[in-house]
C-alpha atoms as a PDB file:
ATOM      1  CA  UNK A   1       0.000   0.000   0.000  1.00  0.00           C
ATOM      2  CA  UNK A   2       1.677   3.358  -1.151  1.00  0.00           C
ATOM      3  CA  UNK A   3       1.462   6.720   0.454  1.00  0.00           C
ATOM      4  CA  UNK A   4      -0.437   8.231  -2.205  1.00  0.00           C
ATOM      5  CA  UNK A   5      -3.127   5.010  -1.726  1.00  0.00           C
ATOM      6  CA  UNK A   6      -3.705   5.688   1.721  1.00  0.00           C
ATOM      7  CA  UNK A   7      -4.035   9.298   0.848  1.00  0.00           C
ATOM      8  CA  UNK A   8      -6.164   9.347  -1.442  1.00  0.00           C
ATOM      9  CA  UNK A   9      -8.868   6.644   0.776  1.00  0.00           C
ATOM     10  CA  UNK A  10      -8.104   9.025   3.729  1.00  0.00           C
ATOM     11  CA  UNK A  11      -9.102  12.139   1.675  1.00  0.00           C
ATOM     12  CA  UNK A  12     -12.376   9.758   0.920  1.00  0.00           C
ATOM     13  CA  UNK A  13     -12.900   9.205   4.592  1.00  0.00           C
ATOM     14  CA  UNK A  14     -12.404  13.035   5.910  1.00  0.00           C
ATOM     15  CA  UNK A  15     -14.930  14.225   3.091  1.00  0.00           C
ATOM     16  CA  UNK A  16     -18.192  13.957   4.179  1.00  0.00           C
ATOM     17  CA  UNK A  17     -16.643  15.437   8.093  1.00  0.00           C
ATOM     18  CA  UNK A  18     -16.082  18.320   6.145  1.00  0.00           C
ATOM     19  CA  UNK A  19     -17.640  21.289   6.598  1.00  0.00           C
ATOM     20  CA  UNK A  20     -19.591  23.014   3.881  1.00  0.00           C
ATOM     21  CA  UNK A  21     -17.507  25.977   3.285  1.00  0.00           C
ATOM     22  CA  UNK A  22     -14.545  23.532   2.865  1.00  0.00           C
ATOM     23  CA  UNK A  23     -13.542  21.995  -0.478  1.00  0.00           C
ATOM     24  CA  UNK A  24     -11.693  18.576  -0.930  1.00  0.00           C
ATOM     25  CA  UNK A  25      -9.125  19.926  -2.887  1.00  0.00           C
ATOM     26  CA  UNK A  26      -8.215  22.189   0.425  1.00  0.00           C
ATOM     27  CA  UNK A  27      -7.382  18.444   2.209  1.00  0.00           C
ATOM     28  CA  UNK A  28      -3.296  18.391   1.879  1.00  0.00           C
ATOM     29  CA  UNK A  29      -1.191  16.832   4.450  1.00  0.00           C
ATOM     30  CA  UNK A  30      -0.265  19.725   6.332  1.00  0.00           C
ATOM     31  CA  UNK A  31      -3.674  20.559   7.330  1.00  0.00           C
ATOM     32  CA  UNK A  32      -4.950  20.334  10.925  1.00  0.00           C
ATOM     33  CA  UNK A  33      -7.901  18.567  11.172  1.00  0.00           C
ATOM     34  CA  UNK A  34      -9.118  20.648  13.608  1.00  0.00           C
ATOM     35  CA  UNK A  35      -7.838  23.698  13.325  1.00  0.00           C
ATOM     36  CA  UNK A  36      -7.737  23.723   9.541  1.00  0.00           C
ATOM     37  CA  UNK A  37     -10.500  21.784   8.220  1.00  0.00           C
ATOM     38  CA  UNK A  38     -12.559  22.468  11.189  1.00  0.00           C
ATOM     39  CA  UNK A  39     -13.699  18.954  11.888  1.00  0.00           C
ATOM     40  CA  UNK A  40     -15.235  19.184  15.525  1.00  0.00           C
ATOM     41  CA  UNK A  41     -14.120  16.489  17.672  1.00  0.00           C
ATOM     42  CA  UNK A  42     -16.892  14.063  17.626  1.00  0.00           C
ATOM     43  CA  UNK A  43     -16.264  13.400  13.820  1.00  0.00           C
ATOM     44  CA  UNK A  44     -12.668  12.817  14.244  1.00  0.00           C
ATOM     45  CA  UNK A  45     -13.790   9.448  16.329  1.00  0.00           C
ATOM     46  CA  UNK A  46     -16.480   8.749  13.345  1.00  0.00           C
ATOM     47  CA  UNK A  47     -13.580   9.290  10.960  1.00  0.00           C
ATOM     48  CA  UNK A  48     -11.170   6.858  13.247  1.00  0.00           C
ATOM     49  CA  UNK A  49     -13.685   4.480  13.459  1.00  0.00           C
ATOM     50  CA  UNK A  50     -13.758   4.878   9.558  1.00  0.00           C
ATOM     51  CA  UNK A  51     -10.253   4.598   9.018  1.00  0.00           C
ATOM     52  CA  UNK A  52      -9.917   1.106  11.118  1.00  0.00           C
ATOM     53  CA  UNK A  53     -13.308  -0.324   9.005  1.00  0.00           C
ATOM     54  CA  UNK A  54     -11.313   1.053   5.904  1.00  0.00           C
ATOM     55  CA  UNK A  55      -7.839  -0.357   6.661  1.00  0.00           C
ATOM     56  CA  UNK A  56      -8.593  -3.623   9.102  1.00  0.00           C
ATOM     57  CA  UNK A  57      -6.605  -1.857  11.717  1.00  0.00           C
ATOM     58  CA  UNK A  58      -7.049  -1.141  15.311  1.00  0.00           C
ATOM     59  CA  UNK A  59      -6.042   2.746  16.293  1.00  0.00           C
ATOM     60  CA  UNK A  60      -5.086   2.996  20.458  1.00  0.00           C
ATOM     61  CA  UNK A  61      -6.920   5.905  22.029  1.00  0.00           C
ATOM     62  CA  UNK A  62      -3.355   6.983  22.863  1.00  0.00           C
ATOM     63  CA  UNK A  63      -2.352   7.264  18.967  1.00  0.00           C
ATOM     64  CA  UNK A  64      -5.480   9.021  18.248  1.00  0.00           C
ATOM     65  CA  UNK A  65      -4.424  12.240  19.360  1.00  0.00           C
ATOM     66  CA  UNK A  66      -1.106  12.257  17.709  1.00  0.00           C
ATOM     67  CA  UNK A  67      -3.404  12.126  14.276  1.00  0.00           C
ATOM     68  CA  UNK A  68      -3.431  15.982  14.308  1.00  0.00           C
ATOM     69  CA  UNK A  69      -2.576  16.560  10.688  1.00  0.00           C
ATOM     70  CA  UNK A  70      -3.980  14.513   7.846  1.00  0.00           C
ATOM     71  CA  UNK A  71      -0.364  13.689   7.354  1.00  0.00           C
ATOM     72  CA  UNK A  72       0.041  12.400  11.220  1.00  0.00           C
ATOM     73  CA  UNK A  73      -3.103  10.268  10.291  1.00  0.00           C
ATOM     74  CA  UNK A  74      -1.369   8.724   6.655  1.00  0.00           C
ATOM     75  CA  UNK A  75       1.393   7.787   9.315  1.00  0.00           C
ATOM     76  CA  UNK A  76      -0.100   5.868  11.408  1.00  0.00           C
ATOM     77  CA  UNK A  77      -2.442   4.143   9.218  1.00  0.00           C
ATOM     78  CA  UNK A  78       1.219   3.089   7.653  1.00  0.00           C
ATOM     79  CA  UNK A  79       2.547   2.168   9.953  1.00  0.00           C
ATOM     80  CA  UNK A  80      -0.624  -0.070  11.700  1.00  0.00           C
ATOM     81  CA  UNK A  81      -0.481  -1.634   7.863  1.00  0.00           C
ATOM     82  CA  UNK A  82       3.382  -2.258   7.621  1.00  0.00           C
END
């Protein structure tokens, strides 16, 4: 599974989270997920929850908030996949 793979399904994943005056093409992997693509709290556990359905992986509540950045979150579902 490449990078860009796990991207791209993550991008898939945040989408619907986002609010409406957000695009998808804002997503890069710099962006806070809170602070940036305003995605409240409660949504960041629906989109965890997503991510382990998507990926067959099991996220600790410990690792969940060191997925700040949609980059943090690439990494760890990486490295839960390596």
């Amino acid at each position: 599974m490449t990078r860009e793979t796990v991207k791209t399904d993550l991008i898939n994943i945040i989408k619907p989270y986002l609010p409406e005056n957000i695009m998808e093409n804002e997503v890069s992997e710099d962006k806070h997920l809170i602070n940036d693509l305003m995605i409240n709290s409660a949504h960041i556990v629906d989109i965890v929850l997503d991510i382990e359905d998507k990926f067959d992986i099991m996220i600790d509540d410990d690792v969940i908030g060191e997925m700040n950045t949609v980059q943090d979150s690439i990494d760890v579902v990486l490295q839960k996949t390596a």
